[in-house]
Protein backbone atom coordinates (compact mmCIF):
# COMPACT_ATOMS: atom_id res chain seq x y z
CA UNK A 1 33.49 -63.18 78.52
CA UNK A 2 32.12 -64.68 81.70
CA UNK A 3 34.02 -66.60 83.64
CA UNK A 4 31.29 -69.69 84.62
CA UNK A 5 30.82 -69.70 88.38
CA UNK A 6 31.88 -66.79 91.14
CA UNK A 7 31.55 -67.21 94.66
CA UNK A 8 27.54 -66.78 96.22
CA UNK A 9 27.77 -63.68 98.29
CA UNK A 10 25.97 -62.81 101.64
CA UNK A 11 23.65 -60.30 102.09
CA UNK A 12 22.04 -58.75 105.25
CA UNK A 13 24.99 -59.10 107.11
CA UNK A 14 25.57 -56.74 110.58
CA UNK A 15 28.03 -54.52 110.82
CA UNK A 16 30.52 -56.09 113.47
CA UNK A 17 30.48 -59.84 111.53
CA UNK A 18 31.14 -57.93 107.57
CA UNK A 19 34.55 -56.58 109.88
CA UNK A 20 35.52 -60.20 110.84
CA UNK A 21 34.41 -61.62 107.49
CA UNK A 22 37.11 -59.35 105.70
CA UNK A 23 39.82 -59.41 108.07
CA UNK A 24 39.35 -63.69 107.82
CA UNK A 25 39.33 -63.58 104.06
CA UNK A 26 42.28 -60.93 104.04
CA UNK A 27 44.34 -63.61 106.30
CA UNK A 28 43.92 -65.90 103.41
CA UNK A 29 46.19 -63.59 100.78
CA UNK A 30 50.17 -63.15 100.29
CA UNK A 31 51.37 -59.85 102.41
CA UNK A 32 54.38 -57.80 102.55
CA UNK A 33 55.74 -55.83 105.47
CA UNK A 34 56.78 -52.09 104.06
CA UNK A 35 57.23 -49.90 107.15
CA UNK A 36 58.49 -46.89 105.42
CA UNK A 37 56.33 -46.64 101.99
CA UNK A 38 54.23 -43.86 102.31
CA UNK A 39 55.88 -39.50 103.84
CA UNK A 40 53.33 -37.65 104.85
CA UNK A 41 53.17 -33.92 104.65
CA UNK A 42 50.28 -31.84 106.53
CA UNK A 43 49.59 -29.03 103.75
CA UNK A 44 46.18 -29.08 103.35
CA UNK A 45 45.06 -25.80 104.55
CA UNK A 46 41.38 -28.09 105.73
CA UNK A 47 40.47 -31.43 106.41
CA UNK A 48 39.16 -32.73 102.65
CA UNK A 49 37.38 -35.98 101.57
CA UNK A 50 35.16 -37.03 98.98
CA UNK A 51 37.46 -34.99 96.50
CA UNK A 52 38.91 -35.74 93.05
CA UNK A 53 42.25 -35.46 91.91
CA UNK A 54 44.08 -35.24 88.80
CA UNK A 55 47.79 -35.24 87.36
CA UNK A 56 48.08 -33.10 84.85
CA UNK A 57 51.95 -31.48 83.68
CA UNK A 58 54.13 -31.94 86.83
CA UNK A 59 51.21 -31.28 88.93
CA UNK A 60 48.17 -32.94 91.16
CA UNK A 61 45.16 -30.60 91.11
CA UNK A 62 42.14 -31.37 94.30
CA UNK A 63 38.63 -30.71 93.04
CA UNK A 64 36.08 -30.27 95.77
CA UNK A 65 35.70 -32.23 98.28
CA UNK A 66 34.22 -31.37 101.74
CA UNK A 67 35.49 -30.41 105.20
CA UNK A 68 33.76 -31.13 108.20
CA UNK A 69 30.67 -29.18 107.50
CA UNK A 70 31.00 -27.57 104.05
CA UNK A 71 31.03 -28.63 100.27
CA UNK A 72 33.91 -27.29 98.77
CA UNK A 73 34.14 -25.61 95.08
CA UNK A 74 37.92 -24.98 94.92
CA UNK A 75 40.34 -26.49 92.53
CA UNK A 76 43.91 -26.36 94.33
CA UNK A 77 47.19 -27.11 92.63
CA UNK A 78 50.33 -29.16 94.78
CA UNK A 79 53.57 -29.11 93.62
CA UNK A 80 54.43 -32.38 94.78
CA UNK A 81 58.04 -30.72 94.93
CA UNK A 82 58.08 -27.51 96.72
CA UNK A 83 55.07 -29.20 99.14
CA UNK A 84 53.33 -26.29 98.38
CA UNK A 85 49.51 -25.97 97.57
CA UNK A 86 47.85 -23.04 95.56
CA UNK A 87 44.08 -21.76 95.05
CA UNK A 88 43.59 -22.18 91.44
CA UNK A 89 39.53 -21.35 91.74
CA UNK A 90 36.39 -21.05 93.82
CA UNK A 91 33.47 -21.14 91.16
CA UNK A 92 33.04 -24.46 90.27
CA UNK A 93 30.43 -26.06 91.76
CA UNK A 94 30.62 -27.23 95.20
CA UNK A 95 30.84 -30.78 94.94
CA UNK A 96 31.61 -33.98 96.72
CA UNK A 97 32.07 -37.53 95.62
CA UNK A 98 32.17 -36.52 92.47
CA UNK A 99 34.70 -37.49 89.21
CA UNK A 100 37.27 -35.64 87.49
CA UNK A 101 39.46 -36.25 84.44
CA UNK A 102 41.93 -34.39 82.35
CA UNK A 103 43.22 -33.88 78.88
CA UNK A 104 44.79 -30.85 77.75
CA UNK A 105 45.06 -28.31 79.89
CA UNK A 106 40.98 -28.88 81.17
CA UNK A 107 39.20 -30.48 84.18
CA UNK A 108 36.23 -32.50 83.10
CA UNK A 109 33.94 -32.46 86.92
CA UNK A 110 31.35 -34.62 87.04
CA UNK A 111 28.10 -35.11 88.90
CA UNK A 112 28.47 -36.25 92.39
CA UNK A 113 26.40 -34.33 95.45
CA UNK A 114 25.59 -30.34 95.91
CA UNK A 115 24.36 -28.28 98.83
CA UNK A 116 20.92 -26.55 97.65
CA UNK A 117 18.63 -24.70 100.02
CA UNK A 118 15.32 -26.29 100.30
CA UNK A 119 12.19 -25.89 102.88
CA UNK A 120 13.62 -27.69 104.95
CA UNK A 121 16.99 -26.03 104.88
CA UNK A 122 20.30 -26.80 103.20
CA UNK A 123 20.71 -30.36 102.21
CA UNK A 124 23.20 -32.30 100.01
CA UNK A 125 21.28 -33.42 96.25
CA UNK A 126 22.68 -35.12 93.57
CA UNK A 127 23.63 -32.73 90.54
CA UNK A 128 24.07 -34.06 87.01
CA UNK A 129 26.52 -30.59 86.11
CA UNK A 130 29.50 -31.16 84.30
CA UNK A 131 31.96 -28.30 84.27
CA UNK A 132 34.99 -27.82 82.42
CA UNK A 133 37.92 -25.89 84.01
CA UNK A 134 40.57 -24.49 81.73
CA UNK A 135 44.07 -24.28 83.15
CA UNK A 136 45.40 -21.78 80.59
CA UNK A 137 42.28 -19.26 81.49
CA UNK A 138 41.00 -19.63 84.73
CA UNK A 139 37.56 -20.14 82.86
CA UNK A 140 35.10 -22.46 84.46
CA UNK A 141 31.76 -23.31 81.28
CA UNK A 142 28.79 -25.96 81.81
CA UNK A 143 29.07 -28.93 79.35
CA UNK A 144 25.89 -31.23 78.23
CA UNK A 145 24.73 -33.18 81.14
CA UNK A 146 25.28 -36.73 82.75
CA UNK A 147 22.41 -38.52 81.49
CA UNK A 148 22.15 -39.95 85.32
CA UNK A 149 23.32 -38.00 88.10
CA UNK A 150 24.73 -40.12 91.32
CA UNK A 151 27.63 -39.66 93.45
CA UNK A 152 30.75 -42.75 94.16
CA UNK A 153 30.97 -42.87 90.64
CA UNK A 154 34.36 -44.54 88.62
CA UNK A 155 35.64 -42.92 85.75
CA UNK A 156 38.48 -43.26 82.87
CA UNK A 157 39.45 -41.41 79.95
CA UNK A 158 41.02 -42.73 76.81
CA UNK A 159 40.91 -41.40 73.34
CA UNK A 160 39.20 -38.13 73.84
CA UNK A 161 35.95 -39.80 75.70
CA UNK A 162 35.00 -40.16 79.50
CA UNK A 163 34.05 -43.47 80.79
CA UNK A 164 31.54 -42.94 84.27
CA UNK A 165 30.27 -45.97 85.88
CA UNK A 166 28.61 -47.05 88.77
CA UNK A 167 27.41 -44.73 91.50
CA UNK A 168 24.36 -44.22 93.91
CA UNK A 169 21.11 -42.17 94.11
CA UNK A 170 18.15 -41.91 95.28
CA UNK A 171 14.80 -40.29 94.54
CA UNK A 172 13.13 -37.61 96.14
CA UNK A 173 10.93 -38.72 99.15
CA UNK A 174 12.54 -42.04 98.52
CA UNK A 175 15.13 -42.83 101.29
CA UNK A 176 15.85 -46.37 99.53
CA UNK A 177 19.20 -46.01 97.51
CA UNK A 178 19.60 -46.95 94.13
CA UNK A 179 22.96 -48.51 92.87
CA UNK A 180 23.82 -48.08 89.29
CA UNK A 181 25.37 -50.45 86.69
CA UNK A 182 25.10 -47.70 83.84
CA UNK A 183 28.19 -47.09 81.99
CA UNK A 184 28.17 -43.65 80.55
CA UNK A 185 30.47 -42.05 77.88
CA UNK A 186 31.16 -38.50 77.36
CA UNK A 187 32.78 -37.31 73.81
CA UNK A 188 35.15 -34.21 74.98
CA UNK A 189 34.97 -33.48 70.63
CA UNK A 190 31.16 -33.36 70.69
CA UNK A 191 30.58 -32.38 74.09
CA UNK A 192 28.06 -35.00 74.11
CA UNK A 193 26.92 -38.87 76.19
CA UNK A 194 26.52 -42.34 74.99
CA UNK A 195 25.97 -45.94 76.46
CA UNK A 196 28.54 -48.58 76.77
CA UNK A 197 27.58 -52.13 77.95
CA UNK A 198 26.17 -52.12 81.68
CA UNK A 199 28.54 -53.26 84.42
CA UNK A 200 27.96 -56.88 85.92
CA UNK A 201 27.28 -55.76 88.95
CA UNK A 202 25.41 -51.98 90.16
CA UNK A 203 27.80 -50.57 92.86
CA UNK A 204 29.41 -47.64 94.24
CA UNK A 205 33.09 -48.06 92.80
CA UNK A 206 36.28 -46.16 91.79
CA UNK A 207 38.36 -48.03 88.94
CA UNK A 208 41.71 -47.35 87.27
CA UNK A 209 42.47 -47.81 83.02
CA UNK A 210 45.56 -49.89 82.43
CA UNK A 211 46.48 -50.87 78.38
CA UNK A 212 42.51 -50.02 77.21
CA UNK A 213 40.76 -51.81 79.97
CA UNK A 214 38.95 -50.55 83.02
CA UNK A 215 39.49 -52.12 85.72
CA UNK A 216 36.64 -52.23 88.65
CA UNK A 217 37.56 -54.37 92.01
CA UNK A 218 35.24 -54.04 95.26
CA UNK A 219 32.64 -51.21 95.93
CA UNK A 220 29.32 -51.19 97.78
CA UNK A 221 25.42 -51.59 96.97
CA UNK A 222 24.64 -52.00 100.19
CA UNK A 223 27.01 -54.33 101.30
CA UNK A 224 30.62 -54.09 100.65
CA UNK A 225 31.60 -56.09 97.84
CA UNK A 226 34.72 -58.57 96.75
CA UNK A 227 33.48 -58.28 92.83
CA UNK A 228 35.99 -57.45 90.87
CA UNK A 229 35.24 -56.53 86.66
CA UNK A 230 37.32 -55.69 84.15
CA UNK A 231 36.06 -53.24 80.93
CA UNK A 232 36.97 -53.34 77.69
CA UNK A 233 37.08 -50.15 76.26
CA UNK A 234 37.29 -51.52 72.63
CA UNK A 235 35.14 -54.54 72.62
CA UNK A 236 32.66 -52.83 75.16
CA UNK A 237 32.60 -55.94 76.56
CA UNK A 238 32.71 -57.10 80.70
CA UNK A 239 34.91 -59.73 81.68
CA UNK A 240 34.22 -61.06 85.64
CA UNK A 241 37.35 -61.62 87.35
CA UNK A 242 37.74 -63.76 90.21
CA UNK A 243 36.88 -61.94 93.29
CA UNK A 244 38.79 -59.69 95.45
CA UNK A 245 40.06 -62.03 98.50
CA UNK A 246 38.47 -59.41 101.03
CA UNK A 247 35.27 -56.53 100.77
CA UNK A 248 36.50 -53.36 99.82
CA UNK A 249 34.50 -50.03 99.69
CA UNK A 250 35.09 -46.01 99.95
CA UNK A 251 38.63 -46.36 98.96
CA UNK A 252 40.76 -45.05 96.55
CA UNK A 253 43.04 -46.50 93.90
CA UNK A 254 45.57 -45.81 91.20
CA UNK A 255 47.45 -48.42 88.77
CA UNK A 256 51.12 -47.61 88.28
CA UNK A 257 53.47 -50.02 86.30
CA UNK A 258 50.97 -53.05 85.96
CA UNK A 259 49.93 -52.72 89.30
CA UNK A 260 46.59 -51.82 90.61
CA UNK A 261 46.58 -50.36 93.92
CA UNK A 262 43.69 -50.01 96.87
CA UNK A 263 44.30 -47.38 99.68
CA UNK A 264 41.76 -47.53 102.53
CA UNK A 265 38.34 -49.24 103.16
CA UNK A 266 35.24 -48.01 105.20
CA UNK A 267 35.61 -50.49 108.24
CA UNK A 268 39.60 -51.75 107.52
CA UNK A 269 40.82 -47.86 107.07
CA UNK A 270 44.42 -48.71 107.16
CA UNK A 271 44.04 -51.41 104.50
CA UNK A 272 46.75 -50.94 101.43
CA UNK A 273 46.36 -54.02 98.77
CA UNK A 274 48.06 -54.38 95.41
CA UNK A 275 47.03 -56.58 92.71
CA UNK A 276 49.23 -57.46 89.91
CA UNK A 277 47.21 -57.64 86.13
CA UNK A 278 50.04 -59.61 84.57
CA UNK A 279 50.09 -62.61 87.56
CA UNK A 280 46.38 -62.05 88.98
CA UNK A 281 48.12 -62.02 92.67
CA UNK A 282 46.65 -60.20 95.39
CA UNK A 283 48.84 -59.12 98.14
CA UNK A 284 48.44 -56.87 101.73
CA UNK A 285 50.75 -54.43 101.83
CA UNK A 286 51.27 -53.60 105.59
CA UNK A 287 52.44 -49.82 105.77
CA UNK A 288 52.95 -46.64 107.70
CA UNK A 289 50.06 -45.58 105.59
CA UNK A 290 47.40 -43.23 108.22
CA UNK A 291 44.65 -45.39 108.27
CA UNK A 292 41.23 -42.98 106.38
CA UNK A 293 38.52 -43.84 103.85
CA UNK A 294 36.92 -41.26 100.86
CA UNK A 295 40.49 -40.34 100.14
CA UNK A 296 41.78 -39.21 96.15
CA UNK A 297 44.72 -40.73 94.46
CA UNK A 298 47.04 -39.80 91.73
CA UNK A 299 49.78 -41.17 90.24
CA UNK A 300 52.41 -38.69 89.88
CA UNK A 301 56.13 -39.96 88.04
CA UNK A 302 57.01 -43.43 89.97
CA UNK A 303 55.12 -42.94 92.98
CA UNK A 304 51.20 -42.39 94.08
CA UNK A 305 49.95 -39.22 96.05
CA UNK A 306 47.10 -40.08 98.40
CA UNK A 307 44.86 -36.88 99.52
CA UNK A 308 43.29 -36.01 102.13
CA UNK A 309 40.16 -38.57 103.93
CA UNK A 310 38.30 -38.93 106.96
CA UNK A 311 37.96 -41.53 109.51
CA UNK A 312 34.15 -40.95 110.89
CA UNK A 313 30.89 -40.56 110.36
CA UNK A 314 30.57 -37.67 111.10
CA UNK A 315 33.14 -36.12 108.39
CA UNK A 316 36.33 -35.70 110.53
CA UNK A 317 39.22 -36.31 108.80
CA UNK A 318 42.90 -35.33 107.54
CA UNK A 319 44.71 -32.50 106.05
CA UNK A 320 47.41 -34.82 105.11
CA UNK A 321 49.01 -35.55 101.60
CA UNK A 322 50.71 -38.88 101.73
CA UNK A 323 52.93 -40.05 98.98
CA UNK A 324 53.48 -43.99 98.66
CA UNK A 325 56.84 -45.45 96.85
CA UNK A 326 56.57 -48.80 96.03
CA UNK A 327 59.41 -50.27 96.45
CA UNK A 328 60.72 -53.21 93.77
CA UNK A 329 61.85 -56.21 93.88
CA UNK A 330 60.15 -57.75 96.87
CA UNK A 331 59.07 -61.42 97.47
CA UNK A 332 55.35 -61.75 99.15
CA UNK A 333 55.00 -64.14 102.18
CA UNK A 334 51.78 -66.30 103.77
């Protein structure tokens, strides 16, 4: 169900006044003061953004990603105790800003952007590959296609199927992007793709499944957005929620105990914001967290790993792992 009337949004707007728009709405939300949330270990053995990560038996595994100046096609294991990291594989498909689930003991990688060589040299393209990596055998096989291939794409699983949603492409010789509202699903059983109902809005988005809904807040189409949408997986059905209290785009989130969590943003890189589902409260969490954008996130036991990131255009970024507690019990302030 829609909710009757959202907020008009602004479009065209420069750079330097979207910054002061979202730090004026942010000043408008609850905010707590957590100085000591997030340790930080440097065990990356590269900088890494645009990755994926999964938790999957004790463990988070990093799927591609990119350093500075090259696509990565590793999957790397970190035991989140010892602080150690291990090669796992270097044949998938190098990929960034791509998806990844789990269930068993496979990696479902989806789409997202390769390096092919062209006539005009080596260039990043969209791929619509999906590979399957098998823990127990090292094996790495091609599965059916993503109907549409883009790259900032959201996904879920639940019940044996892959929700992907949202994204960006563009065509060849076609420099205008397109922003998609398709909501694809994959059936791990018949290794094959549906169509669920189309999101509200077409944006680059991550999201995060909490009790059979997927939950999709911010993202970009050209703008950074405040939408926030909430899926549900049985009803296929889109419910619009009221909007984020701030823009949010190119972070990454995780839901742990109720709580929806936002680490990041292109301009605001040292944003951290929680929302609670069961109250509908926003709040600013101010942190020690090191302020990046394009990082991955995993929830792993009571806490939340955050990977890697980078803080410029130009790719430079972080070989840090930080790992946020949040703590209980505390009372937001205005």
């Amino acid at each position: 169900m829609l909710h009757p009337s959202r907020p008009t949004k602004l479009v065209g707007i420069v750079l330097p006044l979207a910054l002061i728009l979202s730090c004026s709405q942010a000043g408008n939300i609850s905010s707590i003061r957590l100085d000591e949330s997030f340790t930080k270990a440097k065990v990356l053995p590269q900088t890494r953004y645009g990755l994926a990560a999964v938790n999957m038996g004790g463990y988070i595994y990093l799927i591609g990603g990119s350093e500075t100046r090259k696509t990565l096609s590793n999957i790397d294991r970190f035991d989140h105790h010892a602080g150690t990291l291990t090669t796992l594989t270097t044949s998938i498909m190098p990929r960034r800003y791509h998806a990844a689930e789990a269930a068993g003991d496979v990696i479902y990688i989806i789409s997202g952007m390769t390096p092919v060589m062209t006539s005009e040299g080596r260039r990043l393209t969209w791929t619509h590959s999906v590979e399957a990596y098998d823990i127990s055998t090292g094996q790495v096989r091609a599965l059916s296609p993503i109907p549409a291939a883009r790259r900032y794409i959201g996904s879920a699983i639940h019940e044996g199927k892959i929700y992907v949603m949202g994204g960006s492409a563009s065509r060849p010789r076609e420099p205008k992007m397109r922003y998609f509202d398709n909501v694809q699903i994959y059936d791990i059983a018949k290794d094959r793709w549906s169509r669920g109902q189309r999101m509200p809005t077409a944006r680059e988005c991550k999201v995060v499944l909490w009790e059979g809904k997927i939950y999709a807040a911010g993202g970009y189409n050209g703008q950074a957005l405040s939408a926030f949408e909430v899926y549900d997986i049985a009803t296929d059905t889109w419910e619009v929620y009221p909007d984020v209290p701030f823009r949010a785009s190119a972070y990454s989130c995780a839901v742990l105990n109720g709580k929806l969590y936002l680490f990041g943003d292109y301009l605001n890189m040292k944003r951290v914001a929680q929302y609670d589902i069961a109250t509908g409260q926003w709040t600013l969490l101010r942190t020690n967290f090191t302020a990046s954008r394009h990082t991955a996130a995993s929830v792993l036991d009571d806490q939340i790993v955050v990977i890697g990131g980078n803080y410029s255009s130009s790719g430079a970024g972080y070989r840090y792992i930080q790992t946020f507690t949040p703590p209980p019990g505390l009372e937001p302030f205005r």
